[in-house]
C-alpha atoms as a PDB file:
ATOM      1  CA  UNK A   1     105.473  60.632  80.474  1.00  0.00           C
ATOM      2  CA  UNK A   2     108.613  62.776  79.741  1.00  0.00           C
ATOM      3  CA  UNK A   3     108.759  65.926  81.600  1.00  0.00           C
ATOM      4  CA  UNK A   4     111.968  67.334  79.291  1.00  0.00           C
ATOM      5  CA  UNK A   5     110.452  69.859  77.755  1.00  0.00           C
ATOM      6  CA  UNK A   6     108.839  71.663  81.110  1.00  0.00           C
ATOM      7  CA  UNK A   7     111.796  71.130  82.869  1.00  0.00           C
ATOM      8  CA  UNK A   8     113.941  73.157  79.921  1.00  0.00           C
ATOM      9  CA  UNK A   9     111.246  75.458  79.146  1.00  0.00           C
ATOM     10  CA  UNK A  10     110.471  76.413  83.056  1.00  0.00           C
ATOM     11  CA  UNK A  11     114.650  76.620  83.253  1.00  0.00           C
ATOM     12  CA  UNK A  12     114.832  79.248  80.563  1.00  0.00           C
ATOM     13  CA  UNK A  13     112.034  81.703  81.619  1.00  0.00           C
ATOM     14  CA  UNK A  14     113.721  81.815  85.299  1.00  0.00           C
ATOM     15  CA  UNK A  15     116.564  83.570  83.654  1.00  0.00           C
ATOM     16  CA  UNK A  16     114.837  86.099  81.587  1.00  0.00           C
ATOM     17  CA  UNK A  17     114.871  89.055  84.305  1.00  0.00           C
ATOM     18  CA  UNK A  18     114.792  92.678  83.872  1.00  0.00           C
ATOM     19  CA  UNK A  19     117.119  95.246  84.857  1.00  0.00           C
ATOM     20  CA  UNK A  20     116.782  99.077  85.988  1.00  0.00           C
ATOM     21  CA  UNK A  21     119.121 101.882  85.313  1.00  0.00           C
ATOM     22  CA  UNK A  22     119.715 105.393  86.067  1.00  0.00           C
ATOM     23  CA  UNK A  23     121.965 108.362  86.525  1.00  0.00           C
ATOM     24  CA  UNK A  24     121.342 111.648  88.566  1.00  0.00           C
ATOM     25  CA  UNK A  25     121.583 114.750  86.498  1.00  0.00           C
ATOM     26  CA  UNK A  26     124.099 115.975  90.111  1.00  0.00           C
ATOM     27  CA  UNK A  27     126.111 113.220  89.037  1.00  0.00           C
ATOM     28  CA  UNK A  28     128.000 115.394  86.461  1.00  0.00           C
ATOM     29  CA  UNK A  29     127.744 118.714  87.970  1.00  0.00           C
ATOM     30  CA  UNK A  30     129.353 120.795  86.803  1.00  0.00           C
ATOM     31  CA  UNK A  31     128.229 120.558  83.159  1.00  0.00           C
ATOM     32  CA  UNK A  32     124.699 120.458  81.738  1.00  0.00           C
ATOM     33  CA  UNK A  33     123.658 117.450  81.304  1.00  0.00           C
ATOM     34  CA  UNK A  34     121.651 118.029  77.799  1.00  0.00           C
ATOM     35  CA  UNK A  35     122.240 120.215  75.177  1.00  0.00           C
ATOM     36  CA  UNK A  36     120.333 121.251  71.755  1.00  0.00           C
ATOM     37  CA  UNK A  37     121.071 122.922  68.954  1.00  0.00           C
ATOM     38  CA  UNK A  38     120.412 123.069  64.924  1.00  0.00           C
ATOM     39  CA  UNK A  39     122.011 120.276  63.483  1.00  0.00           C
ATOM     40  CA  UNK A  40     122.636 119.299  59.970  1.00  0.00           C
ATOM     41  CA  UNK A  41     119.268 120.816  58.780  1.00  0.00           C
ATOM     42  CA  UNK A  42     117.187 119.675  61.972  1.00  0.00           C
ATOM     43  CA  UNK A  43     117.527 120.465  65.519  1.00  0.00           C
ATOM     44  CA  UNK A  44     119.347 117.781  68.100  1.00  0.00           C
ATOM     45  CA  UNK A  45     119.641 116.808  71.204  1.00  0.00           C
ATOM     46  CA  UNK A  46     122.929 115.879  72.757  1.00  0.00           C
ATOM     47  CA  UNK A  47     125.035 115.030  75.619  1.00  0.00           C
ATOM     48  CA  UNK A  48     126.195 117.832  77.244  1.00  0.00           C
ATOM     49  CA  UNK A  49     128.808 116.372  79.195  1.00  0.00           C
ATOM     50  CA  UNK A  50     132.837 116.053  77.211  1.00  0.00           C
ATOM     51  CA  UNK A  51     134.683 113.398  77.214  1.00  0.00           C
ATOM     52  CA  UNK A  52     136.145 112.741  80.641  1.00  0.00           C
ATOM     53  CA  UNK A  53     133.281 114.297  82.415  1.00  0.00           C
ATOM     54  CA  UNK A  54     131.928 111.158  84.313  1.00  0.00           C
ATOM     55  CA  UNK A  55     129.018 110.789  85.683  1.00  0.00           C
ATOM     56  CA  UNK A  56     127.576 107.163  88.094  1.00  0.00           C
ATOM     57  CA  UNK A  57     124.963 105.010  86.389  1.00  0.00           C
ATOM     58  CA  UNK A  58     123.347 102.749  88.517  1.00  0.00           C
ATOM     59  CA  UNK A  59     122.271  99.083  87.505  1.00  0.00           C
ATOM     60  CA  UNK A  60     119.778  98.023  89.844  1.00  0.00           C
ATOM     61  CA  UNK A  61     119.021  94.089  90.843  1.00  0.00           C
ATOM     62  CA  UNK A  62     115.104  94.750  89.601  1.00  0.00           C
ATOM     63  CA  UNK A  63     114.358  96.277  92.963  1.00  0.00           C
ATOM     64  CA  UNK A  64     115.733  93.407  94.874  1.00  0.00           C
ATOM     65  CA  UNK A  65     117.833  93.506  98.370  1.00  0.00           C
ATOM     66  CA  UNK A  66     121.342  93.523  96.461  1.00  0.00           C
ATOM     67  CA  UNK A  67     123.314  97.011  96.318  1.00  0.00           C
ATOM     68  CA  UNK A  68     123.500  98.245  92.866  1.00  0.00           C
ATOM     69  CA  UNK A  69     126.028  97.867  90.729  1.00  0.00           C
ATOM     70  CA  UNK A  70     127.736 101.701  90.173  1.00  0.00           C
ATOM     71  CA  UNK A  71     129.914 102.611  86.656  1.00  0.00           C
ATOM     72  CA  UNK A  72     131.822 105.871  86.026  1.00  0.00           C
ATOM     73  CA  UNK A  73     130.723 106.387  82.447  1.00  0.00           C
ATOM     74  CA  UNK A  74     130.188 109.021  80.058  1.00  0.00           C
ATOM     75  CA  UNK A  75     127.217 109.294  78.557  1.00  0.00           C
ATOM     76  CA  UNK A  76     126.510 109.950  74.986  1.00  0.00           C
ATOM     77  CA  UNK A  77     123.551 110.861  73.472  1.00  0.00           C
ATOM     78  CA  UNK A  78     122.014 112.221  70.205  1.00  0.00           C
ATOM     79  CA  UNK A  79     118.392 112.493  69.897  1.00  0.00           C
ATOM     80  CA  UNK A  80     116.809 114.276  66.722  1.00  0.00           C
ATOM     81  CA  UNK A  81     113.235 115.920  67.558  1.00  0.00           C
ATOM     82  CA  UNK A  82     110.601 116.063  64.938  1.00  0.00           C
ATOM     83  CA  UNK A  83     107.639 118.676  65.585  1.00  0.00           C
ATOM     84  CA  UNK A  84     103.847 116.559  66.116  1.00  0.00           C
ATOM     85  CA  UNK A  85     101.332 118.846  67.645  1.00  0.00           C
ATOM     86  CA  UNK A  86     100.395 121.843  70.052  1.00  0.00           C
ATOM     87  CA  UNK A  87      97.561 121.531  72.275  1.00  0.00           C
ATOM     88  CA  UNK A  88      96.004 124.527  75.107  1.00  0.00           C
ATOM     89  CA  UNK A  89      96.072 123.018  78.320  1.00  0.00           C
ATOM     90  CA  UNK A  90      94.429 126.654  80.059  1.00  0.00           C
ATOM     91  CA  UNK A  91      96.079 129.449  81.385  1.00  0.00           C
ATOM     92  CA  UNK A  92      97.614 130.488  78.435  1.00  0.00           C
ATOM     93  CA  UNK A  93      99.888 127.750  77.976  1.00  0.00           C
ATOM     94  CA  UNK A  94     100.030 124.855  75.346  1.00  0.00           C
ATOM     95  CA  UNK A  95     101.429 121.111  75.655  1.00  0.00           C
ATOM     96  CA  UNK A  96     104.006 120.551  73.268  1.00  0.00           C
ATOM     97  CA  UNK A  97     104.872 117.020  71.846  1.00  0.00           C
ATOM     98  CA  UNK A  98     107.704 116.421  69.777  1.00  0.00           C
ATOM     99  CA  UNK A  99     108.701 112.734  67.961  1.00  0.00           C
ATOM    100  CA  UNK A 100     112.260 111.464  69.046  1.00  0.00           C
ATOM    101  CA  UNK A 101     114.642 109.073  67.314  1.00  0.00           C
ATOM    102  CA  UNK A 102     118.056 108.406  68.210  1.00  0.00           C
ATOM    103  CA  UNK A 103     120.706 106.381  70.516  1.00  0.00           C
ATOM    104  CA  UNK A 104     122.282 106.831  73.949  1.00  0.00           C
ATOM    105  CA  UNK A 105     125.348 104.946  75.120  1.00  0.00           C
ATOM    106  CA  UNK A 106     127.428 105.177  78.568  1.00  0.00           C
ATOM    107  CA  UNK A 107     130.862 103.794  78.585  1.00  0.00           C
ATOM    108  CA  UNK A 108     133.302 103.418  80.480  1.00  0.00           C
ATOM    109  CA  UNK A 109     137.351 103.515  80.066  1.00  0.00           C
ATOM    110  CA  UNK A 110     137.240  99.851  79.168  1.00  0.00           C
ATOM    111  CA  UNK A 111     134.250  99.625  76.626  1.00  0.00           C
ATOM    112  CA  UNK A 112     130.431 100.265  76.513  1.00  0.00           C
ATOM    113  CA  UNK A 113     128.618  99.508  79.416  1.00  0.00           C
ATOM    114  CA  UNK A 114     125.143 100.128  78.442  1.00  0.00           C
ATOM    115  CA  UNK A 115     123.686 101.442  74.672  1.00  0.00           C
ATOM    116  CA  UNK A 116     120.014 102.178  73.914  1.00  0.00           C
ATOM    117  CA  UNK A 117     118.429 103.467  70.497  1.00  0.00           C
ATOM    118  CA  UNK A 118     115.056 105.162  70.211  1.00  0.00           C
ATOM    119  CA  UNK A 119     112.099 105.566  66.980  1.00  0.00           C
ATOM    120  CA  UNK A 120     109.197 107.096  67.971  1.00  0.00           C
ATOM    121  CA  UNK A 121     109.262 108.157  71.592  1.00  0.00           C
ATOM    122  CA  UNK A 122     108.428 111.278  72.291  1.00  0.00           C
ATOM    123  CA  UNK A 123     108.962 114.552  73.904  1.00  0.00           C
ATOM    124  CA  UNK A 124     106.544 116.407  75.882  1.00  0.00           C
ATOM    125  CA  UNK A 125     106.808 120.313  77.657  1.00  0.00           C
ATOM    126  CA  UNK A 126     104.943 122.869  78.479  1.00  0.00           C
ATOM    127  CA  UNK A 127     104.980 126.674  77.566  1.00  0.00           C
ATOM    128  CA  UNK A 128     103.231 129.691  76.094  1.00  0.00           C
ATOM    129  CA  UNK A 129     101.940 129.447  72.250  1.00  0.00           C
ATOM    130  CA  UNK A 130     105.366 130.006  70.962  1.00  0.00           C
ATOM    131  CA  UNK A 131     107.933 128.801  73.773  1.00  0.00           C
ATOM    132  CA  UNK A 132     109.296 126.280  75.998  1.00  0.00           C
ATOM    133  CA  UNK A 133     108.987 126.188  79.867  1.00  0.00           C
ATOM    134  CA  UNK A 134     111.969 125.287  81.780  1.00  0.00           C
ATOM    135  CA  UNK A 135     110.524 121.128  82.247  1.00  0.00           C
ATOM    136  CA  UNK A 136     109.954 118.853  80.010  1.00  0.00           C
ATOM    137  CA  UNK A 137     110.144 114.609  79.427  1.00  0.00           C
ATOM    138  CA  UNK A 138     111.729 112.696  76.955  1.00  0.00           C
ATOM    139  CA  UNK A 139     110.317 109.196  77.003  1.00  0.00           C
ATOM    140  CA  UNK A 140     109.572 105.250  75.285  1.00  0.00           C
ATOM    141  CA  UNK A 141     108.223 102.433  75.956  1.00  0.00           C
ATOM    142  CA  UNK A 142     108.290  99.109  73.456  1.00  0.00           C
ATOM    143  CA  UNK A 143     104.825  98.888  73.067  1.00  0.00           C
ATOM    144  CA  UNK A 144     104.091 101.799  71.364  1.00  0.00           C
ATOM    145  CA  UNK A 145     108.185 102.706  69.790  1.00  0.00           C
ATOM    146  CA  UNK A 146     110.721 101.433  69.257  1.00  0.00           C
ATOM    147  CA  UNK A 147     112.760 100.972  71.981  1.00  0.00           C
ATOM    148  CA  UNK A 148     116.473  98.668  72.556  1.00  0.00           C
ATOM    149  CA  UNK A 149     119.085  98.219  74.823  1.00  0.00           C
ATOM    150  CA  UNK A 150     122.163  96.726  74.407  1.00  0.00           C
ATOM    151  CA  UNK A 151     123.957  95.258  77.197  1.00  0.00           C
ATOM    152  CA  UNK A 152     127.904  94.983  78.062  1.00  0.00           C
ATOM    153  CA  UNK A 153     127.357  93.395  81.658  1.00  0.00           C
ATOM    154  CA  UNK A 154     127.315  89.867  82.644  1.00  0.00           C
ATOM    155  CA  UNK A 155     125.727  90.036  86.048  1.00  0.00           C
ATOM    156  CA  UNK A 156     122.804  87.607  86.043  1.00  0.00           C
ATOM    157  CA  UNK A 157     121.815  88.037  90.096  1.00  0.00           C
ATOM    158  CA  UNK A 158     120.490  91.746  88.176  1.00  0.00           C
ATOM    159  CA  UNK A 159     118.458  90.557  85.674  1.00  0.00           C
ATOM    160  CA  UNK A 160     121.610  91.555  83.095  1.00  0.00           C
ATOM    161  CA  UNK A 161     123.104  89.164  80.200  1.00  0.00           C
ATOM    162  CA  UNK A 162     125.117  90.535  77.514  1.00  0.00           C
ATOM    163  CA  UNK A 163     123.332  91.249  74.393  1.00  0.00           C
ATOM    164  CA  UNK A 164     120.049  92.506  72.967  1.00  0.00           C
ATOM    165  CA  UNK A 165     116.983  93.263  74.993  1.00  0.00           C
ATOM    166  CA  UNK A 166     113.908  91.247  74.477  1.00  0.00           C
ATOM    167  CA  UNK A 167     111.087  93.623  75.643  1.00  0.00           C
ATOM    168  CA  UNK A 168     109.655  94.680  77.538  1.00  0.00           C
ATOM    169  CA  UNK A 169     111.679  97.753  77.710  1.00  0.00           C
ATOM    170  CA  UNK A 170     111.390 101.333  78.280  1.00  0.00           C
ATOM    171  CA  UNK A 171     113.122 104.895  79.117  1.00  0.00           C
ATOM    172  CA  UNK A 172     112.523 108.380  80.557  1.00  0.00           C
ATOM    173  CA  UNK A 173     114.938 111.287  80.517  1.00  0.00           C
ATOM    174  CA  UNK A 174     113.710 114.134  83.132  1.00  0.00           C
ATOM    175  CA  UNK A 175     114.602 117.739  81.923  1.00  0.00           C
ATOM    176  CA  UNK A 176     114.725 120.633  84.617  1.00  0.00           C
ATOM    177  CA  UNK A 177     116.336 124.144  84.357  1.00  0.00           C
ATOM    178  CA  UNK A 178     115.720 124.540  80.520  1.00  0.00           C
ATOM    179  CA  UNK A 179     117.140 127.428  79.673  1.00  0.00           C
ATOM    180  CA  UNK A 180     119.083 129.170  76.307  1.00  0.00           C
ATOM    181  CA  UNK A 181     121.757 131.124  78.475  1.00  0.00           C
ATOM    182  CA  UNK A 182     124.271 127.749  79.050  1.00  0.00           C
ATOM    183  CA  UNK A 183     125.815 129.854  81.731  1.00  0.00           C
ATOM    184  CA  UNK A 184     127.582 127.532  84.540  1.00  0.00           C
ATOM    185  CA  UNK A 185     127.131 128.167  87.029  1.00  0.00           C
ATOM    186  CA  UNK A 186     123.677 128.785  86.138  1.00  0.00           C
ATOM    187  CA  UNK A 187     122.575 132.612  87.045  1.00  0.00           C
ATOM    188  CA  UNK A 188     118.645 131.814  86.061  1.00  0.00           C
ATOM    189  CA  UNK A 189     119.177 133.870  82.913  1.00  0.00           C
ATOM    190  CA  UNK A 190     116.762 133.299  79.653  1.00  0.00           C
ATOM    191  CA  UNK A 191     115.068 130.065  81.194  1.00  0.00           C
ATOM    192  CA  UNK A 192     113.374 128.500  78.609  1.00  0.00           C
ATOM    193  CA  UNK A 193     113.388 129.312  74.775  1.00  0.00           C
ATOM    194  CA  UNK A 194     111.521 130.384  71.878  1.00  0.00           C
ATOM    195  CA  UNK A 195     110.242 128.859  69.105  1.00  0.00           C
ATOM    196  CA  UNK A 196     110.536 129.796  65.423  1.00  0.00           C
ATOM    197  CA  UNK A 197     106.824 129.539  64.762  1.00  0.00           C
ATOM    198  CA  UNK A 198     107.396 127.999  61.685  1.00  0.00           C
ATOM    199  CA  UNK A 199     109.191 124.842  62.702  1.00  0.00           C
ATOM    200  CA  UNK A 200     108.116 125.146  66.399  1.00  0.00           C
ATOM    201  CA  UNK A 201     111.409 124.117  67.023  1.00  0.00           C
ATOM    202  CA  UNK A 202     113.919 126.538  69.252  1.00  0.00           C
ATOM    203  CA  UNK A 203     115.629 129.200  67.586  1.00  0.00           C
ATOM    204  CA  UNK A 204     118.517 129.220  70.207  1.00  0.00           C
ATOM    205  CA  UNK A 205     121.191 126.768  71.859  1.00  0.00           C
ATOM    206  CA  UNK A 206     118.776 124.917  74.975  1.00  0.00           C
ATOM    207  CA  UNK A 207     120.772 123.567  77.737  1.00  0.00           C
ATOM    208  CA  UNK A 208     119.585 121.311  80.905  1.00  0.00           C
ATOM    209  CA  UNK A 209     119.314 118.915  83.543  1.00  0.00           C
ATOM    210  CA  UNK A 210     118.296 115.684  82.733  1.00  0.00           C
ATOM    211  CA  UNK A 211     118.028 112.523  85.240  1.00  0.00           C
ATOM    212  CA  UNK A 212     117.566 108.816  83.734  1.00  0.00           C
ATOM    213  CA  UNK A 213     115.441 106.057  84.737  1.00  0.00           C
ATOM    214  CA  UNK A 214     115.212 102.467  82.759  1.00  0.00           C
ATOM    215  CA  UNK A 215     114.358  99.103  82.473  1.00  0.00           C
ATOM    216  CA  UNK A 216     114.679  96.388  79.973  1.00  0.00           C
ATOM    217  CA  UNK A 217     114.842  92.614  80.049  1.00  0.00           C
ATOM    218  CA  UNK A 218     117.515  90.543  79.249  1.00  0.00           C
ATOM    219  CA  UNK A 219     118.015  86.512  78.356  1.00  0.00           C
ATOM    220  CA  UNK A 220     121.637  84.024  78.598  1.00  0.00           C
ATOM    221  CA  UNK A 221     123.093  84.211  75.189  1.00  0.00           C
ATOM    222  CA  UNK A 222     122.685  80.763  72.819  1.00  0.00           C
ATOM    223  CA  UNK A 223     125.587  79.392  73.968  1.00  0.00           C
ATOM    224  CA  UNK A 224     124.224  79.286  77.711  1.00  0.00           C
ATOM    225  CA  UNK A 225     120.440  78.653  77.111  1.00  0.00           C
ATOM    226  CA  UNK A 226     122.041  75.617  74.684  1.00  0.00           C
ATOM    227  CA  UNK A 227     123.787  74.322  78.389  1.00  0.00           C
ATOM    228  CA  UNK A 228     120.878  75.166  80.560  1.00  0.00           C
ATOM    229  CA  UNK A 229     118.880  72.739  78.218  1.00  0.00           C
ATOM    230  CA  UNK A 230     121.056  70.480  78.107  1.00  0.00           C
ATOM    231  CA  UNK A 231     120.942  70.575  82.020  1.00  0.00           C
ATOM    232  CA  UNK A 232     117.674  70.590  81.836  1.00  0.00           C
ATOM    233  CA  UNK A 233     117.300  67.139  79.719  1.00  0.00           C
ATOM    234  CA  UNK A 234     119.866  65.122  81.888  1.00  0.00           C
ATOM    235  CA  UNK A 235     117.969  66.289  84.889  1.00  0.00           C
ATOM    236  CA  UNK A 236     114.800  64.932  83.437  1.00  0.00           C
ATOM    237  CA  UNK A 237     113.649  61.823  84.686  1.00  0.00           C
ATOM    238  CA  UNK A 238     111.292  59.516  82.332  1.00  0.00           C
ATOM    239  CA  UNK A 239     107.954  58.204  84.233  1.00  0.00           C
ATOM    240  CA  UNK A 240     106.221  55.359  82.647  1.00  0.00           C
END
């Protein structure tokens, strides 16, 4: 009996781990972290933080004993909403869900660190008929959108590798303190918006808060699953 193949194939799936990342919305503070506005015929979502404004993202060893791993990026974003449906929750108010496609990057002085595009997640808030409330999600998960992450990091003890993500992989950007004033610091004027009842999209500038949480899982490039194989085989030992 050859035992080869198990040994290379049990080798391999070790190293496919997942890592987690986020960022505080505080982490940037003094700018909001999200911003939207009409764009090119539809209405965006962007970073709201310029160029120089860094902010920490965490990489976290799949919630393992190590200390995560800390960047000073900035984080760039552009997310185009598309309107899907209203629905009355009670009270007045209506749950209002909104397609997303885009990409999200955070780099650092050196290079990317971390890059993510989105089809079909979604966006989800609450407010009256014609109106947002000052909360809302942005989210995706791979097995229902289209979700990947590219990776800049080498740091295998946290589940990172550089390169694609192979699923499963997901992504959730928290919105707080919606509002269409921008005013910094904030003086809780116009929170929320209106929408053009039309598009049901907002009629003004939106500005917020957003915190970050994801995962995604990530495997040795070619090149070092070729060499773990090849490990693999010499280790193998042939039983007759």
């Amino acid at each position: 009996m050859i035992r080869t193949t198990v040994v290379t194939v049990a080798g391999l799936a070790a190293i496919a781990n997942a890592g987690i990342f986020s960022f505080a919305s505080d982490s940037s503070d003094q700018h909001w972290t999200l911003l939207g506005d009409p764009h090119g015929g539809h209405y965006a979502l962007e970073d709201g933080t310029p160029t120089g404004s860094l902010m920490d993202l965490f990489i976290d060893d799949h919630n393992g004993v190590l200390d995560p791993l800390v960047f000073r990026v900035d984080f760039n974003a552009h997310l185009d909403i598309d309107y899907a449906s209203s629905s009355p929750i009670g009270g007045g108010k209506f749950l209002h869900t909104y397609h997303i496609e885009g990409d999200a990057g955070w780099y650092t002085a050196a290079g990317p660190v971390l890059e993510m595009t989105v089809d079909g997640g979604l966006l989800t808030i609450v407010g009256d008929e014609f109106s947002w409330d000052t909360a809302g999600s942005i989210f995706g998960a791979d097995t229902w959108a289209g979700v990947q992450y590219t990776s800049y990091v080498d740091a295998p003890d946290y589940g990172m590798y550089e390169g694609m993500s192979v699923g499963p992989q997901d992504f959730s950007f928290s919105l707080t303190a919606l509002n269409a004033s921008g005013t910094i610091p904030y003086d809780w004027s116009m929170p929320g918006t209106a929408l053009d009842p039309q598009t049901m999209l907002p009629v003004d500038e939106i500005y917020a808060e957003v915190s970050f949480s994801g995962s995604a899982r990530f495997i040795p490039a070619p090149g070092s699953m070729a060499l773990l194989g090849l490990g693999g085989m010499l280790s193998a030992r042939r039983r007759r």
